[in-house]
Protein backbone atom coordinates (compact mmCIF):
# COMPACT_ATOMS: atom_id res chain seq x y z
CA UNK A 1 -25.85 7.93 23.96
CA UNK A 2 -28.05 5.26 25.13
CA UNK A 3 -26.04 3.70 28.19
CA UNK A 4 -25.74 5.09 31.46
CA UNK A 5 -22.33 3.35 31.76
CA UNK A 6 -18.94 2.28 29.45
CA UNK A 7 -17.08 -0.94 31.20
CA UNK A 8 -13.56 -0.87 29.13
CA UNK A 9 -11.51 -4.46 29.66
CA UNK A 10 -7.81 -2.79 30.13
CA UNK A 11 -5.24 -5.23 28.36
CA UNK A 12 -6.20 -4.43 24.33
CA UNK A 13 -8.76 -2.17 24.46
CA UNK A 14 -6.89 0.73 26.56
CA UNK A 15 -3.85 -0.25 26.14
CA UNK A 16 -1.83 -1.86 23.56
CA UNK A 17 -0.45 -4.39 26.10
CA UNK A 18 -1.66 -7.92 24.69
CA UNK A 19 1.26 -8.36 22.04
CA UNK A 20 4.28 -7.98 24.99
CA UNK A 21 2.50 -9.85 27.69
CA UNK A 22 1.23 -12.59 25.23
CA UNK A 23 5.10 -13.13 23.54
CA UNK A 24 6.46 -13.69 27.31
CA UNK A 25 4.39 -15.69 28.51
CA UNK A 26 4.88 -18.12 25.49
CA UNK A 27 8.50 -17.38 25.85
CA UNK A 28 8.47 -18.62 29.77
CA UNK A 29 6.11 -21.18 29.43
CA UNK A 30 8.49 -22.65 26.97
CA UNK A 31 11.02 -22.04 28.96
CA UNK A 32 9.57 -24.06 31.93
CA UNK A 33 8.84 -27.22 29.78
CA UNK A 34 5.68 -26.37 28.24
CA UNK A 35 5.87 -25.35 24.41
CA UNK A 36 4.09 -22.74 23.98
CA UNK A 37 3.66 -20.39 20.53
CA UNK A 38 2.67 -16.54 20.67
CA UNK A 39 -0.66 -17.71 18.70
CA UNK A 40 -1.40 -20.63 21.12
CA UNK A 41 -0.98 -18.16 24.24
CA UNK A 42 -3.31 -15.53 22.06
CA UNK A 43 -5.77 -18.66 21.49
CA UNK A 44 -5.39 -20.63 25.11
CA UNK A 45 -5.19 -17.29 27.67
CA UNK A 46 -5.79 -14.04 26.16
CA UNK A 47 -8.72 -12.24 28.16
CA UNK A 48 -8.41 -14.81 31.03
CA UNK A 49 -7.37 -13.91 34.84
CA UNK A 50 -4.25 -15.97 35.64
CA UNK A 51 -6.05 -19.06 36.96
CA UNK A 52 -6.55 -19.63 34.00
CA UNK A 53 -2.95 -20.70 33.04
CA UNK A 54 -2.41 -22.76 36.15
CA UNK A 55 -5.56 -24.36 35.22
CA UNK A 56 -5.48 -25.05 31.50
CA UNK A 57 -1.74 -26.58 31.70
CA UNK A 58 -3.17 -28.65 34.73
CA UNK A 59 -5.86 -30.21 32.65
CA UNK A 60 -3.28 -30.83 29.82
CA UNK A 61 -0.12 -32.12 31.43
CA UNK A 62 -0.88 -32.88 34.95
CA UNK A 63 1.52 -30.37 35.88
CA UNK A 64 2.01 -27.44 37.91
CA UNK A 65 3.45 -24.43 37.57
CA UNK A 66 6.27 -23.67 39.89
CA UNK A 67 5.52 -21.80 42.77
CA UNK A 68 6.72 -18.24 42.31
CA UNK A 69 5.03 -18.37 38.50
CA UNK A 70 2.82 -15.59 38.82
CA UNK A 71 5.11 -13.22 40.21
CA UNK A 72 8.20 -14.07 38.14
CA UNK A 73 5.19 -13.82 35.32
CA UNK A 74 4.44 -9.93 36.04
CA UNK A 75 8.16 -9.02 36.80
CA UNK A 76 8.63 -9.86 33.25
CA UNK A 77 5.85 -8.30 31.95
CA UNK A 78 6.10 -5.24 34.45
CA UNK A 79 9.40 -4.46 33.28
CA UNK A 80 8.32 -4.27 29.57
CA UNK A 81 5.29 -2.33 30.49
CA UNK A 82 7.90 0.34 32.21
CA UNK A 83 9.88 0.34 29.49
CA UNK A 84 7.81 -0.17 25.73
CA UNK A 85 3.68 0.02 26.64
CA UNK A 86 1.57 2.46 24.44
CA UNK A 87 -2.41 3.24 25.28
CA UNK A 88 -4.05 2.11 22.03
CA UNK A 89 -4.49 4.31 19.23
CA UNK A 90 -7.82 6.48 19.21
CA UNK A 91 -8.58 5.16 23.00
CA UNK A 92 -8.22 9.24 24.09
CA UNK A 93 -10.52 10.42 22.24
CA UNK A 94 -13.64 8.09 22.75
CA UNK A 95 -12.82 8.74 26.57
CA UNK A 96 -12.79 12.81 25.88
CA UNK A 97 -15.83 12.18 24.12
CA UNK A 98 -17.87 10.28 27.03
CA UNK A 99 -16.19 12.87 29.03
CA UNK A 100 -17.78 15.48 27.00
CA UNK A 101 -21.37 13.74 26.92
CA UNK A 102 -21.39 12.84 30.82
CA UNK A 103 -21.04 9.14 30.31
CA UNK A 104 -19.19 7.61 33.14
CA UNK A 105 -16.81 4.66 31.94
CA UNK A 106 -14.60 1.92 34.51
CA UNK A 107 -12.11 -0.53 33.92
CA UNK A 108 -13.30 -4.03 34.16
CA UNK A 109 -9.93 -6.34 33.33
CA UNK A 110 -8.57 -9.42 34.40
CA UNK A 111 -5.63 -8.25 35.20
CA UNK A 112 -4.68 -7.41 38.92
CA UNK A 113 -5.06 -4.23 40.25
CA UNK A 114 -1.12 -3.52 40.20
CA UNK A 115 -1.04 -4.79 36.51
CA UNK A 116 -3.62 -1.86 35.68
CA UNK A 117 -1.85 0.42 37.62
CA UNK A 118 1.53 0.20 36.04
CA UNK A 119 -0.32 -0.10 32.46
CA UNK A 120 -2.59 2.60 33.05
CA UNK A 121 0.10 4.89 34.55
CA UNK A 122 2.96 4.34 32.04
CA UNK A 123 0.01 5.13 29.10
CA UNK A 124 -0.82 8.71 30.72
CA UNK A 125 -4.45 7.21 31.66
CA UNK A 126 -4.30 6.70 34.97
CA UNK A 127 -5.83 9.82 35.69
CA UNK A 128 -8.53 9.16 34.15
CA UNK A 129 -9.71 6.12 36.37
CA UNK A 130 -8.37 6.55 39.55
CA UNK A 131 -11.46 7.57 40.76
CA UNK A 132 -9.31 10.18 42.94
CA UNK A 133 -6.88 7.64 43.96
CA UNK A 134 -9.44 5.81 45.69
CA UNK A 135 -9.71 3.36 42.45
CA UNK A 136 -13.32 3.12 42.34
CA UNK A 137 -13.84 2.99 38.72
CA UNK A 138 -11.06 0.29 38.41
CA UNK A 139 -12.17 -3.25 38.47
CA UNK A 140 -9.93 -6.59 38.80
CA UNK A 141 -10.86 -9.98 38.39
CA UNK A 142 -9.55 -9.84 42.07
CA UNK A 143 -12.36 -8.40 43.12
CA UNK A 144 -14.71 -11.39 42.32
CA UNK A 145 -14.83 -14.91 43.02
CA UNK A 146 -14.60 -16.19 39.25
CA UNK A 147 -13.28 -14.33 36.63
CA UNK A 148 -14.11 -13.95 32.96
CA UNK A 149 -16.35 -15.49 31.45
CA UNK A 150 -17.98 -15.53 34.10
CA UNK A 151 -20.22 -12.23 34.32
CA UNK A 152 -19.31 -11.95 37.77
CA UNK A 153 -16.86 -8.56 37.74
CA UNK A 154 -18.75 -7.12 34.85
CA UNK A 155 -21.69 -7.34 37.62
CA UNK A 156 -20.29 -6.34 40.31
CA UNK A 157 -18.79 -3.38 38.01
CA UNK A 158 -21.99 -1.87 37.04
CA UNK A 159 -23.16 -2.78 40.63
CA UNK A 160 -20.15 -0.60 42.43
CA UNK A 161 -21.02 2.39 39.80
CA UNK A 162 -24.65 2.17 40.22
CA UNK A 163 -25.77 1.59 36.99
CA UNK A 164 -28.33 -1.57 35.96
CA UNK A 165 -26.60 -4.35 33.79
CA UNK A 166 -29.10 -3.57 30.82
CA UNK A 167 -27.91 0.09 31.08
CA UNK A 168 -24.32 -0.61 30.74
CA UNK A 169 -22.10 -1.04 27.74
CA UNK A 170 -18.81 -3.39 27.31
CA UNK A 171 -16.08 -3.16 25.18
CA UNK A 172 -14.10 -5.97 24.78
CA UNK A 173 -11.58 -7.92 22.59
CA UNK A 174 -11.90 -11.24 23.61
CA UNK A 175 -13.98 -14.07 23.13
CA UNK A 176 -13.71 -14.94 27.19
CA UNK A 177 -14.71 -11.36 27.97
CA UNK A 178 -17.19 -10.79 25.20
CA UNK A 179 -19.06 -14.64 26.83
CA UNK A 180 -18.50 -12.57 30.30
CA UNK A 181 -20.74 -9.49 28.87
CA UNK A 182 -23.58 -11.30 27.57
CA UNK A 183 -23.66 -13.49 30.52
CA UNK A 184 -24.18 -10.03 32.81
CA UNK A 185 -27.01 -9.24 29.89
CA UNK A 186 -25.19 -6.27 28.54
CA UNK A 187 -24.21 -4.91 25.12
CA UNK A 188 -20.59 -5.89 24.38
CA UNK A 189 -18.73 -4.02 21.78
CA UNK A 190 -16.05 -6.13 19.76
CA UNK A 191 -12.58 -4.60 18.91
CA UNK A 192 -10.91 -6.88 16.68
CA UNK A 193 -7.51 -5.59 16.28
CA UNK A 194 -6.30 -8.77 18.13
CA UNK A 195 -8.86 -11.32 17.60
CA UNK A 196 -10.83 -12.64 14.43
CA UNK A 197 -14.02 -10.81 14.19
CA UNK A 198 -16.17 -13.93 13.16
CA UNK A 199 -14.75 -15.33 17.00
CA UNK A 200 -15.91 -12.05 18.63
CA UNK A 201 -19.20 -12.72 16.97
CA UNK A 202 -19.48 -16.53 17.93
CA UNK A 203 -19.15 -15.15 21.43
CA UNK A 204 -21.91 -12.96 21.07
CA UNK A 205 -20.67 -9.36 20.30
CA UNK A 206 -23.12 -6.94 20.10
CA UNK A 207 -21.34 -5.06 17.16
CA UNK A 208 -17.78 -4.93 15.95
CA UNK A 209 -15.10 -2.41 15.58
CA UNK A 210 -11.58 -2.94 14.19
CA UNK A 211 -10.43 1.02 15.05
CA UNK A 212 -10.99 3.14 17.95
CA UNK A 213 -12.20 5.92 15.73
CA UNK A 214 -15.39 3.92 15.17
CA UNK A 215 -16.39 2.66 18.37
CA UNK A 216 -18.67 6.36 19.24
CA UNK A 217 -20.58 5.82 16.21
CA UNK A 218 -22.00 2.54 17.30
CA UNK A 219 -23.63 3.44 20.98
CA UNK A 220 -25.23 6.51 19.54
């Protein structure tokens, strides 16, 4: 193994949480005036801290989003979490393996920390990052002043678990958080089960994987 450290984003890459949270936020940003297609929500937001919405339908209507948005936003999305949300397939057993070569791994996700925490904990891998319940291998774009892509959180990641950016691995599935890796100057590991692999590699992906079952093979 030739990194010191594994950054995992959460949302599509631990868990298999970007198809329900993608479908309702099209579904309620229709709803509030502003078409909005499960692909364009994919294309426009996936990877992205919630700024990022307020911002982008700013810029493009001159609009706002209602106050309340990002709450009434998660309650949605919480609630299907609860109730549907599956870790991805394979994710187990890379982390038994890095657990099994003494490679430490964090979470590095735009998501807030409560949006980890019920996605982590419904999956059966909360355990596994809590850091004892103090949560210091989990990392939120809340955390950091700008979020993916800039390399701020992968930074101050790899700073918290005292590892050198160069000596640090990513795994991502976006093109925002792949951008966010390079710009911290470390190895990023596309998973294309959500996005095109040619857009992973425009964003500078160090390699590509489409299943979990592959991803070992590649850092060795």
């Amino acid at each position: 193994m030739r990194y010191d450290l594994v950054i995992f984003d959460n949302d599509g890459v631990l868990v298999d949480s970007e198809p329900v949270s993608n479908r309702i936020l099209a579904d309620y940003l229709t709803e509030l005036g502003h078409p909005t297609t499960y692909e364009d929500s994919l294309r426009d937001y996936m990877g992205g801290a919630m700024h990022r919405i307020h911002e982008v339908l700013l810029q493009r209507s001159g609009k706002r989003l209602p106050a309340g948005f990002d709450e009434s936003f998660h309650a949605r999305v919480f609630e299907e979490f609860r109730r549907s949300l599956e870790p991805v397939a394979g994710v187990g057993e890379v982390l038994e393996k890095l657990d099994t070569d003494g490679v430490p791994y964090c979470v590095g996700s735009s998501g807030s920390h409560e949006r980890i925490r019920v996605a982590l904990t419904k999956t059966g891998l909360w355990e596994r990052f809590d850091g004892g319940g103090a949560g210091a291998r989990i990392f939120s774009s809340q955390d950091v002043a700008r979020g993916k892509p800039a390399p701020d959180l992968f930074l101050y990641a790899a700073q918290e678990m005292g590892v050198a950016p160069e000596r640090c691995a990513v795994v991502e599935d976006s093109p925002l958080g792949v951008r966010a890796a390079v710009a911290a100057g470390m190895d990023v590991y596309g998973f294309t089960a959500m996005t095109l692999a040619e857009k992973l590699a425009e964003a500078g992906a160090t390699a590509l994987f489409a299943q979990m079952a592959e991803l070992s093979a590649l850092w060795q």
